[in-house]
N, C-alpha and C. Protein backbone atom coordinates (compact mmCIF):
# COMPACT_ATOMS: atom_id res chain seq x y z
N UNK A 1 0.84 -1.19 0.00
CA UNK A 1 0.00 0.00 0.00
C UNK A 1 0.89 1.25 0.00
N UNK A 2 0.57 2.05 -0.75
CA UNK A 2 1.10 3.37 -0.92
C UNK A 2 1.29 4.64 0.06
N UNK A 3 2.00 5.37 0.75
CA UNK A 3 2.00 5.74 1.96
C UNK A 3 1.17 6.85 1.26
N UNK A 4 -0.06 7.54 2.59
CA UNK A 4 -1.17 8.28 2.36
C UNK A 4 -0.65 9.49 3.57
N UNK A 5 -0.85 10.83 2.80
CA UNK A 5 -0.60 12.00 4.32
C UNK A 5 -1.77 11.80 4.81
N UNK A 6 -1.45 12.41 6.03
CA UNK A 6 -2.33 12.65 6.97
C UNK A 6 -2.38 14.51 7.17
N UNK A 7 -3.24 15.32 6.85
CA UNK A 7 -3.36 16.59 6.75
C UNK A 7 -4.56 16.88 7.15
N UNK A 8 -4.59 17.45 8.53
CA UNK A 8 -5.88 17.60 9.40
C UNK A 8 -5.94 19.61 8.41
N UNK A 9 -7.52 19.63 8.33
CA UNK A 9 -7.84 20.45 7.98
C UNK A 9 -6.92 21.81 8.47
N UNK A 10 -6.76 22.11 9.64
CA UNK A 10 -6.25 23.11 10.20
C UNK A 10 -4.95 23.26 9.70
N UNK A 11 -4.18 22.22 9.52
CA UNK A 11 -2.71 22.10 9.43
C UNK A 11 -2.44 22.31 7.79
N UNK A 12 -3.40 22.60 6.88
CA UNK A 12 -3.17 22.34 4.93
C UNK A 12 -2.53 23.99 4.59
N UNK A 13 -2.55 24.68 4.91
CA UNK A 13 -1.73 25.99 5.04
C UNK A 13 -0.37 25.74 5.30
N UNK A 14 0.13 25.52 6.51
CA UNK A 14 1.37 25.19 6.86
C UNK A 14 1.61 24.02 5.62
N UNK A 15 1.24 22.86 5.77
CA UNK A 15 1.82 22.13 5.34
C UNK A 15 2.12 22.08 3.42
N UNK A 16 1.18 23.05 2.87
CA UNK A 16 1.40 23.71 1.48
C UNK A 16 3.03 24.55 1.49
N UNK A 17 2.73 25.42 2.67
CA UNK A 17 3.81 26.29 2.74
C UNK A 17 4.83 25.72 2.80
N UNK A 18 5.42 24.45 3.61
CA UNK A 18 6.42 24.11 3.87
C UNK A 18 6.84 23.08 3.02
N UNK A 19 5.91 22.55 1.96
CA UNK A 19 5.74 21.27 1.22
C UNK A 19 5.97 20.10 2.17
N UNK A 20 5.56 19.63 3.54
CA UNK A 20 5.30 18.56 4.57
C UNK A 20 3.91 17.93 4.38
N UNK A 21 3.86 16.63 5.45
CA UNK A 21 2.87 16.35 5.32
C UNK A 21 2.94 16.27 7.12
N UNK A 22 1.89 16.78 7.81
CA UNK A 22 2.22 16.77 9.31
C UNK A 22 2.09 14.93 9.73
N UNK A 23 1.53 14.25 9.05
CA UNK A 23 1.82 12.78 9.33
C UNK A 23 1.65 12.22 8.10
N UNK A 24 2.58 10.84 7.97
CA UNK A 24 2.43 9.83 6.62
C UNK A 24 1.67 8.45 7.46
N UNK A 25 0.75 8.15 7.04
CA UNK A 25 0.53 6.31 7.13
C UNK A 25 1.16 5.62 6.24
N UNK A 26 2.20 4.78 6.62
CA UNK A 26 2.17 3.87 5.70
C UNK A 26 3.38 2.51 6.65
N UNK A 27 3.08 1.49 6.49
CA UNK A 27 3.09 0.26 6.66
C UNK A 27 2.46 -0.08 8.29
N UNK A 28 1.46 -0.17 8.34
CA UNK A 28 0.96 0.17 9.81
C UNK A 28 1.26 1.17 10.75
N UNK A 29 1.71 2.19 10.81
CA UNK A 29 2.30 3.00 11.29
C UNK A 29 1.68 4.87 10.96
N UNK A 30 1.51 5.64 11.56
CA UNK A 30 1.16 6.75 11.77
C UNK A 30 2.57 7.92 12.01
N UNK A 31 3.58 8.28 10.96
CA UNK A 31 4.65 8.85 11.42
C UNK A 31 4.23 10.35 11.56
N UNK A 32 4.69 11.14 12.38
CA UNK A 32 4.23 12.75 12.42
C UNK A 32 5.72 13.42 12.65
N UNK A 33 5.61 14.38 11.46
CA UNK A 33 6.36 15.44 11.64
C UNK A 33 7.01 15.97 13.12
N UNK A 34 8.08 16.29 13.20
CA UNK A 34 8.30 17.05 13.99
C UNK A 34 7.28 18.48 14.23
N UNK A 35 6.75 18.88 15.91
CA UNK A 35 5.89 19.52 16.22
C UNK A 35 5.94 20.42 17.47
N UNK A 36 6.37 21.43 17.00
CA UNK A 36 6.68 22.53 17.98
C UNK A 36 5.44 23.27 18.38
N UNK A 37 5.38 24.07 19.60
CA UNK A 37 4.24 24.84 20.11
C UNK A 37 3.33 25.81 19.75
N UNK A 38 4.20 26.06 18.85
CA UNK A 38 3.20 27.64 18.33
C UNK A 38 1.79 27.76 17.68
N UNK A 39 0.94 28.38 18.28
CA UNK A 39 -0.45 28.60 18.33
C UNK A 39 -1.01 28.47 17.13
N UNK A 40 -2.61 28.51 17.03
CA UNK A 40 -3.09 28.10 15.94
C UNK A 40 -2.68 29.58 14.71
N UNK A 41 -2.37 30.94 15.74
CA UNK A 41 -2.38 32.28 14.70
C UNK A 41 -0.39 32.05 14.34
N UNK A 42 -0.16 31.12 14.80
CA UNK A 42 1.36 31.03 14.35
C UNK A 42 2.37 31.67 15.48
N UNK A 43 2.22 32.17 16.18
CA UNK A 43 2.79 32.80 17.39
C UNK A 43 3.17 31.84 18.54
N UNK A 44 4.73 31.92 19.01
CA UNK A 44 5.02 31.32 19.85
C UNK A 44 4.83 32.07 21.13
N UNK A 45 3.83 30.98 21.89
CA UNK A 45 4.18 31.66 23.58
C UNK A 45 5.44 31.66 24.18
N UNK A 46 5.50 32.46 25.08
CA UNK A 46 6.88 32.46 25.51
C UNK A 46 6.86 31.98 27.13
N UNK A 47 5.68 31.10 27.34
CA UNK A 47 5.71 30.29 29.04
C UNK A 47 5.91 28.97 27.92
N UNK A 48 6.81 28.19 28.49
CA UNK A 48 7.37 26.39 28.43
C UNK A 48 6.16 25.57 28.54
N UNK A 49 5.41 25.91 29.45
CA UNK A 49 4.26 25.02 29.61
C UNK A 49 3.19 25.25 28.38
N UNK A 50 3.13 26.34 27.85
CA UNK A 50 1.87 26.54 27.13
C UNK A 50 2.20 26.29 25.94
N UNK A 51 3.78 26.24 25.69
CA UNK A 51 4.63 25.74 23.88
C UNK A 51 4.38 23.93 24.15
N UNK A 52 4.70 23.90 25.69
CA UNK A 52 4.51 21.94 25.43
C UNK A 52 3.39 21.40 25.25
N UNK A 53 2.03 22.20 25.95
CA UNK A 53 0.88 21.78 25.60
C UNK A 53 0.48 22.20 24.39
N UNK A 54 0.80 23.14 23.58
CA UNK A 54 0.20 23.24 22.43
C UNK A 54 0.61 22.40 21.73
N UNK A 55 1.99 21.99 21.18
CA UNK A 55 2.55 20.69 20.67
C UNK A 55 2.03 19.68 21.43
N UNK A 56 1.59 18.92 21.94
CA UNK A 56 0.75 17.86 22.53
C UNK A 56 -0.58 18.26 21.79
N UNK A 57 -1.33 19.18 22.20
CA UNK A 57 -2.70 19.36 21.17
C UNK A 57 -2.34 19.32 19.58
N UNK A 58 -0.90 20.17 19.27
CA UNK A 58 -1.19 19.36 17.65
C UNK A 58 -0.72 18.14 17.34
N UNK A 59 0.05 17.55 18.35
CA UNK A 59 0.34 16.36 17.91
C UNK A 59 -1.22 15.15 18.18
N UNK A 60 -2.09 15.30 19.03
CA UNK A 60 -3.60 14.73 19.03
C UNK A 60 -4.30 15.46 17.94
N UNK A 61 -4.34 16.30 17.36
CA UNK A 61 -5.11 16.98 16.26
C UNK A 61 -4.69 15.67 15.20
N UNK A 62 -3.05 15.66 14.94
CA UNK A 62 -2.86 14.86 13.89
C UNK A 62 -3.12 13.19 13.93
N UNK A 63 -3.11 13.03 15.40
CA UNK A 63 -3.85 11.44 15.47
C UNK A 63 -4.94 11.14 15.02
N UNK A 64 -6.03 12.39 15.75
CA UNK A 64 -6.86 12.06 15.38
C UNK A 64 -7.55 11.91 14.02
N UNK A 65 -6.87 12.91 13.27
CA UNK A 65 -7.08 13.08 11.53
C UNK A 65 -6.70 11.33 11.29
N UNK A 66 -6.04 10.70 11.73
CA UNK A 66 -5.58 9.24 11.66
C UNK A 66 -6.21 8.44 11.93
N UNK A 67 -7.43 8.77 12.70
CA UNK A 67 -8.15 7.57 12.88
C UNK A 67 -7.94 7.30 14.71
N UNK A 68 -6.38 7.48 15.36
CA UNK A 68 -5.34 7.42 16.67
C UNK A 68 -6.01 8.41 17.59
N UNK A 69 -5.44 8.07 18.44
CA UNK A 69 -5.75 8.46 20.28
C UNK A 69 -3.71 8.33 20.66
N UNK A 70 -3.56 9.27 21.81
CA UNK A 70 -2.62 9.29 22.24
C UNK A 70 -1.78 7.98 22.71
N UNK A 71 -2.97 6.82 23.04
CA UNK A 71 -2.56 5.39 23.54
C UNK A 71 -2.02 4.71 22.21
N UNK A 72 -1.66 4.98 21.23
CA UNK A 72 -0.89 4.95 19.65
C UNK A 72 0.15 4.72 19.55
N UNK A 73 0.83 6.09 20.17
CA UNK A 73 1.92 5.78 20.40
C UNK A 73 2.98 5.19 20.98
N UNK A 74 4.22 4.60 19.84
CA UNK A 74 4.93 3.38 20.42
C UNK A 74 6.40 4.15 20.37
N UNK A 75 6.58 5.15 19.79
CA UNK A 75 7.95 5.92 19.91
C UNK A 75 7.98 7.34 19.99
N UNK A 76 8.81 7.95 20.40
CA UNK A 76 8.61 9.34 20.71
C UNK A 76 9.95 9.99 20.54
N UNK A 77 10.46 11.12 20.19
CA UNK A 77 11.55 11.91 20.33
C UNK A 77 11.40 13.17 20.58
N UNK A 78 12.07 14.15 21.41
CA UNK A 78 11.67 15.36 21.75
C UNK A 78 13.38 16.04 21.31
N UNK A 79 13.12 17.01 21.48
CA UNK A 79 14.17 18.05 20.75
C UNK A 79 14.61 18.97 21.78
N UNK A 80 14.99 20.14 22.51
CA UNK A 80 15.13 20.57 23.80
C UNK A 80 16.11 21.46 23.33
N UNK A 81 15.68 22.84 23.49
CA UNK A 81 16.72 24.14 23.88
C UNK A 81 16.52 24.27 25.58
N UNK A 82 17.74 23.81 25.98
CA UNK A 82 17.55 23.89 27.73
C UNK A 82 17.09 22.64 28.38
N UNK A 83 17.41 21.81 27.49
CA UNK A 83 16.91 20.39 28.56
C UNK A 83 16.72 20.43 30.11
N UNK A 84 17.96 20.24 30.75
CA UNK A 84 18.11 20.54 32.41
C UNK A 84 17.05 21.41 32.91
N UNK A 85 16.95 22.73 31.76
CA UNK A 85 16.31 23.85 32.80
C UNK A 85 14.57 23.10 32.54
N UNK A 86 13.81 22.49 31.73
CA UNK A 86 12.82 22.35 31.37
C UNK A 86 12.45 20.79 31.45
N UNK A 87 13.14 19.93 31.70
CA UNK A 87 13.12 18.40 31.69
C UNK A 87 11.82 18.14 32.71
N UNK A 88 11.98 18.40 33.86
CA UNK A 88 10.99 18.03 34.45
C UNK A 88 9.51 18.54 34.32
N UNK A 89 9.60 19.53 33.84
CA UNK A 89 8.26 20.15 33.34
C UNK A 89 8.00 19.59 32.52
N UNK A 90 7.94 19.48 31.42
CA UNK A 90 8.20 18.59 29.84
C UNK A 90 7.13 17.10 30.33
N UNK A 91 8.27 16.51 31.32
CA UNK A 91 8.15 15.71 31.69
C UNK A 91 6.72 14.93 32.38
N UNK A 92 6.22 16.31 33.53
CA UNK A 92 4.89 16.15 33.37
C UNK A 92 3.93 16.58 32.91
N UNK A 93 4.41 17.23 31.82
CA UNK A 93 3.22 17.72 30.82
C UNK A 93 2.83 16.60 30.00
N UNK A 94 4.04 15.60 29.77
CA UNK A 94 4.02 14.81 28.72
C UNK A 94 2.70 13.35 29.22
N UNK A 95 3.28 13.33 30.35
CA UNK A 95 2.73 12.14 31.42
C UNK A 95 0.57 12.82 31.35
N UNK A 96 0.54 13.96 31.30
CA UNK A 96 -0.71 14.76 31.14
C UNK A 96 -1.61 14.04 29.75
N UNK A 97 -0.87 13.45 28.96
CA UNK A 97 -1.37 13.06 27.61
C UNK A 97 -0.99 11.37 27.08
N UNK A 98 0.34 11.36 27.79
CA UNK A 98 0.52 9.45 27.48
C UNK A 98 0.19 9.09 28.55
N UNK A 99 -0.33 7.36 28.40
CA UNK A 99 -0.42 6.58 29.11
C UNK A 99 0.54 4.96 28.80
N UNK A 100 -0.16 4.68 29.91
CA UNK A 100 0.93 3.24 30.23
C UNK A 100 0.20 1.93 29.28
N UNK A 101 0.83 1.38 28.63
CA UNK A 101 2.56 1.47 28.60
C UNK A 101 2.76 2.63 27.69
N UNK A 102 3.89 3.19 28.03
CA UNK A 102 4.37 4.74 28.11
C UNK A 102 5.37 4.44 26.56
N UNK A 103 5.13 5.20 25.67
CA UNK A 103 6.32 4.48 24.28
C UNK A 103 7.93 4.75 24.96
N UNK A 104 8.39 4.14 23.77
CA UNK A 104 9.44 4.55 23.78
C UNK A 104 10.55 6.22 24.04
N UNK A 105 11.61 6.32 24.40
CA UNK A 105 11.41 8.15 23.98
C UNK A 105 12.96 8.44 24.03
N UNK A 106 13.33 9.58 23.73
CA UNK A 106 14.67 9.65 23.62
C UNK A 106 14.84 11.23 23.77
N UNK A 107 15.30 11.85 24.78
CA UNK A 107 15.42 13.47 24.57
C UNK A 107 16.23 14.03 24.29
N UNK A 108 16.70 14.73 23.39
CA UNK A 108 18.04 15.24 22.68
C UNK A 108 18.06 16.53 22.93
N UNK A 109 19.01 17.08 23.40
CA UNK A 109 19.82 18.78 23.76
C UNK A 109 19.53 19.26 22.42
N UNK A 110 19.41 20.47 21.79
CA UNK A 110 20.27 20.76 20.59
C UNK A 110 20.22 22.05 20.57
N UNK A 111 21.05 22.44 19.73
CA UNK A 111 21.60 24.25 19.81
C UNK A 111 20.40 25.27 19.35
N UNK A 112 18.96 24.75 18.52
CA UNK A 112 18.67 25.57 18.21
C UNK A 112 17.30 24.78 16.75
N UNK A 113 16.20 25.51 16.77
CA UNK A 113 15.08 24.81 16.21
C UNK A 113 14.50 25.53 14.97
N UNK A 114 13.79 25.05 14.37
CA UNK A 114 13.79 26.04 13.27
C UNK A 114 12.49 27.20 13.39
N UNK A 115 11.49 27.18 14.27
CA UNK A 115 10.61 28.60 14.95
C UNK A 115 11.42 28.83 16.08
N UNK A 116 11.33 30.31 15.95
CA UNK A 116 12.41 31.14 16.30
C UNK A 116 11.31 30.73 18.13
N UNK A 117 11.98 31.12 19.21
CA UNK A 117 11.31 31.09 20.37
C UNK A 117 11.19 29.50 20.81
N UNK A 118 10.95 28.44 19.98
CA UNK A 118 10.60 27.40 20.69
C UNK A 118 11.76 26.62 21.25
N UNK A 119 11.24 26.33 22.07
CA UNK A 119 12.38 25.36 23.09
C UNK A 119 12.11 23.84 23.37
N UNK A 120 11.40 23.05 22.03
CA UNK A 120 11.04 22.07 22.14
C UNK A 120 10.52 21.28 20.92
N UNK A 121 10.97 20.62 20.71
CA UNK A 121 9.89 19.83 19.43
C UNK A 121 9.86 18.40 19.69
N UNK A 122 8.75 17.80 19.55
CA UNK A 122 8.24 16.68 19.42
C UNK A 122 7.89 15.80 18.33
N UNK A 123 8.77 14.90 18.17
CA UNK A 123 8.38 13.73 16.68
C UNK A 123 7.88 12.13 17.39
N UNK A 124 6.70 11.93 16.69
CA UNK A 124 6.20 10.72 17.24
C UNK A 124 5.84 9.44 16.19
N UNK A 125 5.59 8.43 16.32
CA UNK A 125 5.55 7.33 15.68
C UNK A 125 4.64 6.74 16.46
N UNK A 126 3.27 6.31 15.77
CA UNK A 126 2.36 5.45 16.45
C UNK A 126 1.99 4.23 15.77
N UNK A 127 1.32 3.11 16.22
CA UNK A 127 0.75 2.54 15.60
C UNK A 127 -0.40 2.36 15.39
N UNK A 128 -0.62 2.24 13.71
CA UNK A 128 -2.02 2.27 13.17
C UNK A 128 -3.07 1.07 13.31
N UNK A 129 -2.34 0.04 13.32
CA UNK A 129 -3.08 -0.93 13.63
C UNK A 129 -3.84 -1.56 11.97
N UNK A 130 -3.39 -0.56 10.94
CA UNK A 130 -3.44 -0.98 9.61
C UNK A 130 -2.60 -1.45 8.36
């Protein structure tokens, strides 16, 4: 089967603009773009908590365009300007939206993201069950 995007109504702007697809299905699997915080008008908040929950709401926006629920996911990677200073917050924001069994996850430092302000991005891998 041919891998199919996944492009939740809200997200077909961005994802024209950037030529992405915010998730691909294809071989049972639900892959999603990397997904940073910034609001539906494009604006990054500048509180940690309200960039991690908004990336958590678009990363469920794009499940759900999938058919998925947050219990989907089987891998996770996060991205981090300031790990140390923000880890534990992150941490239970994240716990706010997964459940057990909890995927996989891996959190990586890095110097710098491509929206200016964010201090975080999230890439996930679920399964489709198709």
């Amino acid at each position: 089967m041919k891998p199919q995007a996944v492009i939740p109504p809200e997200f077909e702007q961005a994802a024209d603009a950037l030529a992405l697809s915010p998730g691909v299905l294809s071989s049972g699997h639900l892959f999603l773009s990397g997904t940073t915080g910034s609001l539906p008008d494009g604006t990054m908040p500048k509180d940690p908590e309200a960039q991690m929950r908004s990336a958590w709401d678009k990363i469920g926006t794009v499940l759900q365009a999938g058919g998925l629920g947050f219990d989907a996911i089987v891998e996770m990677t996060s991205y981090h300007i300031g790990l140390q200073a923000h880890f534990d917050l992150f941490n239970r924001v994240r716990l706010d939206y997964l459940v057990a069994p909890y995927p996989a996850w891996t959190a990586v430092e890095v110097a710098g993201l491509r929206r200016e302000g964010a201090i975080v991005e999230i890439r996930v891998i679920a399964q489709s069950g198709s």
